[in-house]
C-alpha atoms as a PDB file:
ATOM      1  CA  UNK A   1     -11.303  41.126   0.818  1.00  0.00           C
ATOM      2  CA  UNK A   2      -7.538  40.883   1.235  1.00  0.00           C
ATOM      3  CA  UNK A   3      -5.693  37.212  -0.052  1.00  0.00           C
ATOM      4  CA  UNK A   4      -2.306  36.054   0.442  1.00  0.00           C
ATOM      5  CA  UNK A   5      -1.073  33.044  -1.207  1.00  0.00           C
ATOM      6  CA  UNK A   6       1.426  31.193   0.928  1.00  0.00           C
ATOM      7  CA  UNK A   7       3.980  28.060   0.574  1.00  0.00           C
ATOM      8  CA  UNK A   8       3.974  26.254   3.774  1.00  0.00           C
ATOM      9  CA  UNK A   9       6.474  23.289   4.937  1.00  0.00           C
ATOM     10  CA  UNK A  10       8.321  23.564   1.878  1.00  0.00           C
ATOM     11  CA  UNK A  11      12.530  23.124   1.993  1.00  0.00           C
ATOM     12  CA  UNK A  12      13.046  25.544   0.092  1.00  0.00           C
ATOM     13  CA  UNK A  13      11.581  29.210  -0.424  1.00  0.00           C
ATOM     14  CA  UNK A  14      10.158  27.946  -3.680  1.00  0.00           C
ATOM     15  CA  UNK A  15       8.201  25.221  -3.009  1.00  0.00           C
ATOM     16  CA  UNK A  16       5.809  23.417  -0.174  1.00  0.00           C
ATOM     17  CA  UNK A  17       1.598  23.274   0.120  1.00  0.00           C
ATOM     18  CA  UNK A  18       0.136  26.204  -1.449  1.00  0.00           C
ATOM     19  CA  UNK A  19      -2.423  27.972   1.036  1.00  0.00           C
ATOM     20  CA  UNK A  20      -4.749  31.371   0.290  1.00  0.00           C
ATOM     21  CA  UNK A  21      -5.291  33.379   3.304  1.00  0.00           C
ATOM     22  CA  UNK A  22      -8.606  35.596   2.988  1.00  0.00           C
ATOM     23  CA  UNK A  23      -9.484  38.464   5.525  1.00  0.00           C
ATOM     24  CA  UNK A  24     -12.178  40.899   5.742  1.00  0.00           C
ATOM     25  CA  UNK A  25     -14.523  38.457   3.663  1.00  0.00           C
ATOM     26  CA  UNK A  26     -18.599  38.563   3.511  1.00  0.00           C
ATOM     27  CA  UNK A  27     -18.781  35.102   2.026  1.00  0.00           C
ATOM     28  CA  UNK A  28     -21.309  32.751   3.099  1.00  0.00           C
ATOM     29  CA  UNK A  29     -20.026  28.836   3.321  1.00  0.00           C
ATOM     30  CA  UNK A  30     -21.511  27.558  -0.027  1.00  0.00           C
ATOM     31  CA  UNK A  31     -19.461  30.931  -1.454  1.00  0.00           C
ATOM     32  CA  UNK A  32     -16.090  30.107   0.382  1.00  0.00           C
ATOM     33  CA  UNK A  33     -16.421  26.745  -1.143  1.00  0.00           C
ATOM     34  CA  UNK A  34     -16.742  28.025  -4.720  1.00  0.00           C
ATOM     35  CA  UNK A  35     -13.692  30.478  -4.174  1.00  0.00           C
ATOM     36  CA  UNK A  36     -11.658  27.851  -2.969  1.00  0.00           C
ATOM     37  CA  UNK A  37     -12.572  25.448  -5.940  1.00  0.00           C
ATOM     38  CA  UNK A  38     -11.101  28.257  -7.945  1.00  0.00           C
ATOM     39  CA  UNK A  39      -7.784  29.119  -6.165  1.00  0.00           C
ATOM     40  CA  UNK A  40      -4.713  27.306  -7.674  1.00  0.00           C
ATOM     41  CA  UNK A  41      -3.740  25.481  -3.509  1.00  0.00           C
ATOM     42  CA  UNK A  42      -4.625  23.041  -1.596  1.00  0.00           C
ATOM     43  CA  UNK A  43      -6.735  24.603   0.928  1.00  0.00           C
ATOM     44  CA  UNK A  44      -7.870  28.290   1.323  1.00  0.00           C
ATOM     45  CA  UNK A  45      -8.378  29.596   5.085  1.00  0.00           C
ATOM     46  CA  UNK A  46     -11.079  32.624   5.889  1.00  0.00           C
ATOM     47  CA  UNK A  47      -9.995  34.862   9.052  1.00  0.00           C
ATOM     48  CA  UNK A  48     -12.506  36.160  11.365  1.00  0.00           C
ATOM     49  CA  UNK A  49     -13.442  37.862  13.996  1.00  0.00           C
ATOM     50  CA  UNK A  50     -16.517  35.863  16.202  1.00  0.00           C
ATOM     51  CA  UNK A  51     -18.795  38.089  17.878  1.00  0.00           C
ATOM     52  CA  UNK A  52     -16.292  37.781  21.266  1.00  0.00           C
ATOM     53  CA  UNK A  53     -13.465  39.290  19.146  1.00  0.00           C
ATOM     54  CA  UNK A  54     -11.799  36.062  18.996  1.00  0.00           C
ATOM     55  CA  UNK A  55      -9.712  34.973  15.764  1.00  0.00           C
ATOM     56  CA  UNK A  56     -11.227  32.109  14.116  1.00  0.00           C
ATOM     57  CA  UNK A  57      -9.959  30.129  10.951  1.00  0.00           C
ATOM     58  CA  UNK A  58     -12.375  28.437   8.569  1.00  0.00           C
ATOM     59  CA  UNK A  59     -10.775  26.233   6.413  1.00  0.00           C
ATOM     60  CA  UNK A  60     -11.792  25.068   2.892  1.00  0.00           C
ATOM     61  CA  UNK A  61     -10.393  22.143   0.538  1.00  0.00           C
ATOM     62  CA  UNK A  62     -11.507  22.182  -2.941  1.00  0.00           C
ATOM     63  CA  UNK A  63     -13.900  19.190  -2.627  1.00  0.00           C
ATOM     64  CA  UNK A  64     -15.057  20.280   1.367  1.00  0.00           C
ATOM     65  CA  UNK A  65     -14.884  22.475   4.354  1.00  0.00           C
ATOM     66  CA  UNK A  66     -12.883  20.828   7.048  1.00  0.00           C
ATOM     67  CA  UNK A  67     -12.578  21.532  11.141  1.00  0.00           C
ATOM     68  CA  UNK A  68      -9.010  21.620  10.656  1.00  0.00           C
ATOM     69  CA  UNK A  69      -5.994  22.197   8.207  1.00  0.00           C
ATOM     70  CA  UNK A  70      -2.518  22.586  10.228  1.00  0.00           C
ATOM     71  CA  UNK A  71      -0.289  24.044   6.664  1.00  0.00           C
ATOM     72  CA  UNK A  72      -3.616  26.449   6.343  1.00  0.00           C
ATOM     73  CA  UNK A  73      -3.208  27.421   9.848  1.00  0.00           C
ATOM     74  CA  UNK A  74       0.500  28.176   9.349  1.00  0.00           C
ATOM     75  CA  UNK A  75      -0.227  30.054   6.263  1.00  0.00           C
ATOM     76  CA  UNK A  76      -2.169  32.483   8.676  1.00  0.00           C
ATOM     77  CA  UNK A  77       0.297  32.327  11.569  1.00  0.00           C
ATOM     78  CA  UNK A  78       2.531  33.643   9.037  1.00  0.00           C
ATOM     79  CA  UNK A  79       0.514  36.749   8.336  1.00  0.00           C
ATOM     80  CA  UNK A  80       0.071  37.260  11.461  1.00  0.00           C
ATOM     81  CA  UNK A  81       3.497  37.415  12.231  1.00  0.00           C
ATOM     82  CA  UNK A  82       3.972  39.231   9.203  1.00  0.00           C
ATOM     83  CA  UNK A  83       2.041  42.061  10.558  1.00  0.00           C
ATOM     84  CA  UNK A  84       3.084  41.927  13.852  1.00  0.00           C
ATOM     85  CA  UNK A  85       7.053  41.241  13.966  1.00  0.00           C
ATOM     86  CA  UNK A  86       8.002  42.207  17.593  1.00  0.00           C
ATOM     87  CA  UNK A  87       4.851  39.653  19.112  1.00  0.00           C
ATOM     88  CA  UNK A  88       6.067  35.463  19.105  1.00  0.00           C
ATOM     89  CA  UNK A  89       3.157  33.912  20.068  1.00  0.00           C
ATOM     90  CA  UNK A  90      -0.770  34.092  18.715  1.00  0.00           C
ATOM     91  CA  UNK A  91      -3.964  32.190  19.229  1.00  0.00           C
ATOM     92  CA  UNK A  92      -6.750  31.224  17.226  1.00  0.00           C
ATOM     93  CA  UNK A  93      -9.641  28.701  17.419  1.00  0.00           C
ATOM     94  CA  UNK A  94     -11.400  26.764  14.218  1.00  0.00           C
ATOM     95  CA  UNK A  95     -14.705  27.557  12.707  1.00  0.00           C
ATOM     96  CA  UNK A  96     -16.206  24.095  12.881  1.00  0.00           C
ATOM     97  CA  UNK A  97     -14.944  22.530  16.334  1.00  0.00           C
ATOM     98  CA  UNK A  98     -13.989  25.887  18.408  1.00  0.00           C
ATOM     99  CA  UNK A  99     -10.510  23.982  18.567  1.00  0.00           C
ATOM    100  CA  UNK A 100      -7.965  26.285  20.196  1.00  0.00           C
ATOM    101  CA  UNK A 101      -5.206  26.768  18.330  1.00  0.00           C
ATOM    102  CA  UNK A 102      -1.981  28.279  19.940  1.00  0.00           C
ATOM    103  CA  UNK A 103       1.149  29.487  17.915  1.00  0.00           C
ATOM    104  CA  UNK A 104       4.649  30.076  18.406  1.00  0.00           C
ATOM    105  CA  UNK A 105       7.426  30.777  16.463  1.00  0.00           C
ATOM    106  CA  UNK A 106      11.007  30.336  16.382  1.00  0.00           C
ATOM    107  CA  UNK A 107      13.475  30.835  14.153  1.00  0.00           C
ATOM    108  CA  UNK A 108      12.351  30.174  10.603  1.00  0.00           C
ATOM    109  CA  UNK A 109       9.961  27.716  11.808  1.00  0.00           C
ATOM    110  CA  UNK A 110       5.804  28.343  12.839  1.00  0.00           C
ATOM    111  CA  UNK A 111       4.613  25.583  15.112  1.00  0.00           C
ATOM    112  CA  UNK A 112       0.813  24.730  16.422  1.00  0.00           C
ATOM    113  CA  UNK A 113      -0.361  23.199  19.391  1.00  0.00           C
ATOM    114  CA  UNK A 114      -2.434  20.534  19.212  1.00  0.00           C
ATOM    115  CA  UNK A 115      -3.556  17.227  21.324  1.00  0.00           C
ATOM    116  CA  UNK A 116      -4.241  13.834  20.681  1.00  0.00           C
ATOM    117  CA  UNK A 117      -8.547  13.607  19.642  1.00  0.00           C
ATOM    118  CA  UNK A 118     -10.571  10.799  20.255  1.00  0.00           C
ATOM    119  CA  UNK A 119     -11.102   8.362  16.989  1.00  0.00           C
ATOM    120  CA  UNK A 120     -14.328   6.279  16.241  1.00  0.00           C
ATOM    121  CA  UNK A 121     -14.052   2.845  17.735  1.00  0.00           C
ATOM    122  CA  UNK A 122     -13.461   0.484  14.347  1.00  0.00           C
ATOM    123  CA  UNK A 123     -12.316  -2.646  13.558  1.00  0.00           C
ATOM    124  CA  UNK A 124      -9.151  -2.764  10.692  1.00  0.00           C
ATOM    125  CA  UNK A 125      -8.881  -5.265   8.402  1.00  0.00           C
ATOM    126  CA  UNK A 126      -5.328  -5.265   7.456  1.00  0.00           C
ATOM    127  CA  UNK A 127      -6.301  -7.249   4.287  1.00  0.00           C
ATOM    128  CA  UNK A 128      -9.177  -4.181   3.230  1.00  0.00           C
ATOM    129  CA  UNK A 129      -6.653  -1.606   3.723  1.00  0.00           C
ATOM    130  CA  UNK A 130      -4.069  -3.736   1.147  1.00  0.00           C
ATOM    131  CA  UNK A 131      -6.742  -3.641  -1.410  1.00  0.00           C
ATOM    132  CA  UNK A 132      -7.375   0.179  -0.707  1.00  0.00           C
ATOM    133  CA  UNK A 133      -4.226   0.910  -1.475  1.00  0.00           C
ATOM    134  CA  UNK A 134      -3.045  -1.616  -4.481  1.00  0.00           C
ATOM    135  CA  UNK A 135      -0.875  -3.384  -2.705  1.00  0.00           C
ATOM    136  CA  UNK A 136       0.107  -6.505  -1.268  1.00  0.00           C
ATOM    137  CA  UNK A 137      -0.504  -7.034   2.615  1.00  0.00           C
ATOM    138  CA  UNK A 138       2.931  -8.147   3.176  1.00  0.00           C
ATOM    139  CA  UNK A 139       4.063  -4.767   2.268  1.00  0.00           C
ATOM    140  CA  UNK A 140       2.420  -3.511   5.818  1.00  0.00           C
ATOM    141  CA  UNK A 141       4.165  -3.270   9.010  1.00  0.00           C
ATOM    142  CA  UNK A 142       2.194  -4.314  12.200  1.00  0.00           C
ATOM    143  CA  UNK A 143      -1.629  -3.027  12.137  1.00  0.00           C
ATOM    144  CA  UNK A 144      -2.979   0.226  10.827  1.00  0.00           C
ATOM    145  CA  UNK A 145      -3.863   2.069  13.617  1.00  0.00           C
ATOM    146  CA  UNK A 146      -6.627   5.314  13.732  1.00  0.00           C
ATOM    147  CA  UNK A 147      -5.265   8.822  15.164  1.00  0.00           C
ATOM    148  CA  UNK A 148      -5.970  12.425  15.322  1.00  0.00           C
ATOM    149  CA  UNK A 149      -4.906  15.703  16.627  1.00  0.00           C
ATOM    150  CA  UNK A 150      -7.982  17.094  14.615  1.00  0.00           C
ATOM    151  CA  UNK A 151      -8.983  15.194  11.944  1.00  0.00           C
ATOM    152  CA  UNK A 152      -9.026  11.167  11.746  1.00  0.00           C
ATOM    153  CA  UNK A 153      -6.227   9.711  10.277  1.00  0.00           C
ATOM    154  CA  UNK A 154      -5.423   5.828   9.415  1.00  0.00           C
ATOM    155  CA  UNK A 155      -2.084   5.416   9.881  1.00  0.00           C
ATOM    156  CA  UNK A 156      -0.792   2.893   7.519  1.00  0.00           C
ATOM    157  CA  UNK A 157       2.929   1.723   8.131  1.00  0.00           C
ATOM    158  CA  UNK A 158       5.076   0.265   5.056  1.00  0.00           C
ATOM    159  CA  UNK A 159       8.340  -1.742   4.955  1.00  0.00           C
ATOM    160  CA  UNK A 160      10.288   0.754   2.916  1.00  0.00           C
ATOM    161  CA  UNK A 161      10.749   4.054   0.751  1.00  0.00           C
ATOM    162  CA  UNK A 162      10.091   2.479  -2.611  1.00  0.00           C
ATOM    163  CA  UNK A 163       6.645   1.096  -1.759  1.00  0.00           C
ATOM    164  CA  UNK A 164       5.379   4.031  -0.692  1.00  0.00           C
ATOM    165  CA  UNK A 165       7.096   5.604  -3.523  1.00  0.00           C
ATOM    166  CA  UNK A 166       5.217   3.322  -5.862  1.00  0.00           C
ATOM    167  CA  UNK A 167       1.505   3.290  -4.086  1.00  0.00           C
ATOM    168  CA  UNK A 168      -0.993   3.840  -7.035  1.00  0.00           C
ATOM    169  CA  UNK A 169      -4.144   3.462  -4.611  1.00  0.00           C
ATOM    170  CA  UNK A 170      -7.884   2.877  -5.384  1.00  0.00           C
ATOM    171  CA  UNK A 171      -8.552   6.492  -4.568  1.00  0.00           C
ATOM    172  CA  UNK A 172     -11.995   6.444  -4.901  1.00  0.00           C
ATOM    173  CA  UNK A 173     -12.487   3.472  -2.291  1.00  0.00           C
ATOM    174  CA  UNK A 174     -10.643   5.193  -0.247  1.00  0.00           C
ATOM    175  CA  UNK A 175     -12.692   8.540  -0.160  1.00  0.00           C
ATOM    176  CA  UNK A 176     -15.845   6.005  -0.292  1.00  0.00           C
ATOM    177  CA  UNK A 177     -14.968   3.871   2.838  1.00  0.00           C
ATOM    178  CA  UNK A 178     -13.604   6.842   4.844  1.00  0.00           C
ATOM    179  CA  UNK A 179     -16.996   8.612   4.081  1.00  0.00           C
ATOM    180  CA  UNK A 180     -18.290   5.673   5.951  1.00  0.00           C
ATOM    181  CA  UNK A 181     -16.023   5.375   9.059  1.00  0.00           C
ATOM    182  CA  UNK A 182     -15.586   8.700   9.948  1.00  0.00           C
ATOM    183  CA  UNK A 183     -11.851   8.622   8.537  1.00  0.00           C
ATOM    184  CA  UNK A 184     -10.073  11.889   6.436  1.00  0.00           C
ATOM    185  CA  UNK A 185      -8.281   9.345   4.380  1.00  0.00           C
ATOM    186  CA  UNK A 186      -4.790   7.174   4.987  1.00  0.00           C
ATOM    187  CA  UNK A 187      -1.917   8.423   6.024  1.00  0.00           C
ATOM    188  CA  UNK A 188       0.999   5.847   4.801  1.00  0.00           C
ATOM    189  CA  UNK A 189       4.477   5.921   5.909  1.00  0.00           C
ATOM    190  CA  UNK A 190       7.723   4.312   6.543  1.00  0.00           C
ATOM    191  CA  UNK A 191      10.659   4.989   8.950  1.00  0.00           C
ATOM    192  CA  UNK A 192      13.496   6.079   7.232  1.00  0.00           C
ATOM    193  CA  UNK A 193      16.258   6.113   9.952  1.00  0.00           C
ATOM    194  CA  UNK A 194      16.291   7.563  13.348  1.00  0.00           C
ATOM    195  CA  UNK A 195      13.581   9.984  13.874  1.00  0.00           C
ATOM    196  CA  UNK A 196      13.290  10.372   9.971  1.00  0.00           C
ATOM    197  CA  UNK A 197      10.325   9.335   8.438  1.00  0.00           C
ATOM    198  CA  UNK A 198       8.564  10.041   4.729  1.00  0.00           C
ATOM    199  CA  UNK A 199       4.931   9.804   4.235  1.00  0.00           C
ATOM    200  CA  UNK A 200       2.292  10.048   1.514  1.00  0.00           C
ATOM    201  CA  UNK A 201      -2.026  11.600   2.180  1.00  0.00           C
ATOM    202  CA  UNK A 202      -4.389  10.032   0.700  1.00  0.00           C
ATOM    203  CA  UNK A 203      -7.940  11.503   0.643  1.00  0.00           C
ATOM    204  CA  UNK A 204      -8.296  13.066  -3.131  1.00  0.00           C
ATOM    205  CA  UNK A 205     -10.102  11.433  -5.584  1.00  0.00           C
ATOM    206  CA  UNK A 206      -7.739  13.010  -8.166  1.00  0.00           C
ATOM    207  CA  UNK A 207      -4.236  11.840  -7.898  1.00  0.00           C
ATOM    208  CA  UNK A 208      -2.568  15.116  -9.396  1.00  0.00           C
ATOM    209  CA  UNK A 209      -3.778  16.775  -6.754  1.00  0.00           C
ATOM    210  CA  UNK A 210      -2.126  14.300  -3.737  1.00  0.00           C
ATOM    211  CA  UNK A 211      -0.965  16.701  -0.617  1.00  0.00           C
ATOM    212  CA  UNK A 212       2.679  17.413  -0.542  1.00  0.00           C
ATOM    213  CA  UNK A 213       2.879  17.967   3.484  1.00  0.00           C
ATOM    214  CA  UNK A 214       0.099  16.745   5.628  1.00  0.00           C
ATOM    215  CA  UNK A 215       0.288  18.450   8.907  1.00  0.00           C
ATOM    216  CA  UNK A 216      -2.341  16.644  10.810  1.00  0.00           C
ATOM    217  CA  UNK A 217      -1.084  13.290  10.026  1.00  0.00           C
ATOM    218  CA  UNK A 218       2.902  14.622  11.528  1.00  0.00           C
ATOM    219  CA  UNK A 219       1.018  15.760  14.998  1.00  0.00           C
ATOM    220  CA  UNK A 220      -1.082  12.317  14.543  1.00  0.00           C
ATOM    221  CA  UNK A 221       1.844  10.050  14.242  1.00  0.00           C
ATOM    222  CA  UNK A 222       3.888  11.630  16.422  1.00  0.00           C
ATOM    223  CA  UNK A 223       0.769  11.788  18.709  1.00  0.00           C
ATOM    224  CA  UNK A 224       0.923   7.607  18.077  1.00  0.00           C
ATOM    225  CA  UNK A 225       4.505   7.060  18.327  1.00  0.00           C
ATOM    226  CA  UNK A 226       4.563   8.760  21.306  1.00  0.00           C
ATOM    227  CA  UNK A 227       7.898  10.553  19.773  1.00  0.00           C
ATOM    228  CA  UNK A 228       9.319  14.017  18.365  1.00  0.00           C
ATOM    229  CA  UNK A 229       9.486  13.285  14.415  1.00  0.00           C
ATOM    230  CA  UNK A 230      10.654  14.673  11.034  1.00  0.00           C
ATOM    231  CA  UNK A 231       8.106  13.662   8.469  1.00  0.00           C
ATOM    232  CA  UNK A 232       9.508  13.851   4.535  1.00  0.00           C
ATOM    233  CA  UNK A 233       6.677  14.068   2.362  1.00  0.00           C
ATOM    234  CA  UNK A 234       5.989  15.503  -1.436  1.00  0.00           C
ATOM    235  CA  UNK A 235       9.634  14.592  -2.799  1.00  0.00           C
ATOM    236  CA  UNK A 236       8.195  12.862  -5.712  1.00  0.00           C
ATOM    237  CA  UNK A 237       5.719  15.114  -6.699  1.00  0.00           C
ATOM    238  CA  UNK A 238       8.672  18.170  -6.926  1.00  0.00           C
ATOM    239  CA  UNK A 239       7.180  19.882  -4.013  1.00  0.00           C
ATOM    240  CA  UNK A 240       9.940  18.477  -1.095  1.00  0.00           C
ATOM    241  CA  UNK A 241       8.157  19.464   2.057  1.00  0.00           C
ATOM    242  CA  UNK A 242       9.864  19.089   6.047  1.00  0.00           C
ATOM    243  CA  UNK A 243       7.286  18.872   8.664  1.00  0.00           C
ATOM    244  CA  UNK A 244       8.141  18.857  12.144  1.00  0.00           C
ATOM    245  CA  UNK A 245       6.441  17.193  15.264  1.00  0.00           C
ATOM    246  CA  UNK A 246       7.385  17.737  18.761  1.00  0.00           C
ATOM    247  CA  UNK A 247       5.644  15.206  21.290  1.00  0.00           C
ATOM    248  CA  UNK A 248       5.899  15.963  24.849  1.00  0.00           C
ATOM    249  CA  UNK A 249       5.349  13.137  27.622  1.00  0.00           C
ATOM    250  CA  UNK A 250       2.188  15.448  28.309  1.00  0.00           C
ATOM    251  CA  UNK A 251       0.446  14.426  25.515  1.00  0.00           C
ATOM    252  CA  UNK A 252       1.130  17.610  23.404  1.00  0.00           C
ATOM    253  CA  UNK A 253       2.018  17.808  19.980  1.00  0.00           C
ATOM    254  CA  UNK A 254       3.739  20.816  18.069  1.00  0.00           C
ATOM    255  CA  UNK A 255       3.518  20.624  14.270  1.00  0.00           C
ATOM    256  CA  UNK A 256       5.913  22.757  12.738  1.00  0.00           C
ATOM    257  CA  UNK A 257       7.745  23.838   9.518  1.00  0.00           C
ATOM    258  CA  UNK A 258       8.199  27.262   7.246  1.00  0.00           C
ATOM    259  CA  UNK A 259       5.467  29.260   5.841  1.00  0.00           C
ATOM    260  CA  UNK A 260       6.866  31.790   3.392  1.00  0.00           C
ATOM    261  CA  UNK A 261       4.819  34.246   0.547  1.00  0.00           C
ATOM    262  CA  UNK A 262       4.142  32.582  -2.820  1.00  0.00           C
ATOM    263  CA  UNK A 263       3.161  34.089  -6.257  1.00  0.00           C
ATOM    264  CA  UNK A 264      -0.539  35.119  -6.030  1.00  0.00           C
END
């Protein structure tokens, strides 16, 4: 079993969401689970080979397996390309869903396709998702709004940078009602200027362990903005993280950033 621990979205080369990359493994799910509780990152990602030949990614959080983690999936691009420096573009599909996943580099920078998903039909109640988070409902811009390229998101917009700055959320009502509707959690951001914006993930029950860059939620709100984006996320937690998001009138979404090797 071969691991590589990998920093992915991170500004600079020392910092970003921490990712293990396992090959060659013989682990059964309930094992993969266990060895990811015990890795020192935010999600651990098991390459395979299906019985087709085909190069599949099963991903793991701490707490969960999940059908898809985009910095997990750039932590593999990035072996990939790693390993093979002269090819530019590589395709894999998730364990769970069978979602395609193609990848492309360029420059510094590893970007994923992905494509808007259908969400579960549900009714928001701007003045539920206040109390979720701790706040007041006047700090919320327009109404939150469900999207995924993969993985549900509520998109929660806020009036500025210090709010979200300051959000100390009832974390375990939020795992608890997004348990319930079919939701990974709330995404909340703010628009800084331009294209800019900075978000913050929340779907941990433990707060020390809130995700510095969230790729999912950049294709997902640039999926719902119908716009290329910058997303700022992890700042305050000393992990400064850059994700990219290119939205094409297509539909398509590339999430992007830097993957780079981190201390195992």
């Amino acid at each position: 079993m071969n691991t590589h621990r990998m920093l992915c979205f991170g500004r600079h080369d020392d910092n970003g969401n921490a990712a293990v990359v396992v090959e060659h493994s013989s682990l059964n799910e309930a094992e993969r689970l266990a060895f990811a509780q015990r890795q020192n990152a935010a999600a651990t990602v098991f390459v395979d080979a299906d019985a087709a030949g085909v190069t599949q990614l099963d991903y793991f959080y701490p707490h969960m397996r999940s059908p898809l983690c985009l910095h997990a999936t750039l932590a593999a691009s990035a072996v990939f390309f790693e390993r093979n420096p002269s090819i530019e573009r590589t395709r894999f599909v998730t364990s769970m869903r069978r979602q395609v996943l193609d990848v492309s580099r360029a420059g510094q920078n590893i970007f994923v396709d992905v494509s808007a998903q259908q969400c579960p039909a549900l009714n928001i109640d701007v003045a539920q998702v206040a109390r979720l988070l701790s706040t007041d409902a006047t700090h919320l811009i327009g109404l939150p709004r469900l999207a995924s390229v993969g993985s549900v998101k509520l998109l929660v917009e806020m009036s500025d940078r210090n709010l979200l700055d300051a959000l100390r959320p009832d974390l375990p009502a939020i795992v608890s009602w997004g348990k319930e509707n079919g939701v990974s959690g709330l995404y909340v951001y703010c628009h800084l200027h331009d294209d800019v914006y900075a978000g913050r993930n929340f779907n941990h029950l433990d707060p020390r362990i809130e995700d510095p860059a969230t790729g999912v939620a950049a294709g997902a709100l640039a999926s719902l903005l119908e716009r290329s984006i910058t997303l700022q996320q992890g700042d305050a937690m000393g992990q400064p993280c850059t994700l990219e998001a290119r939205f094409t009138h297509g539909g398509a979404v590339q999430v992007g950033g830097r993957a780079v090797r981190g201390s195992v």
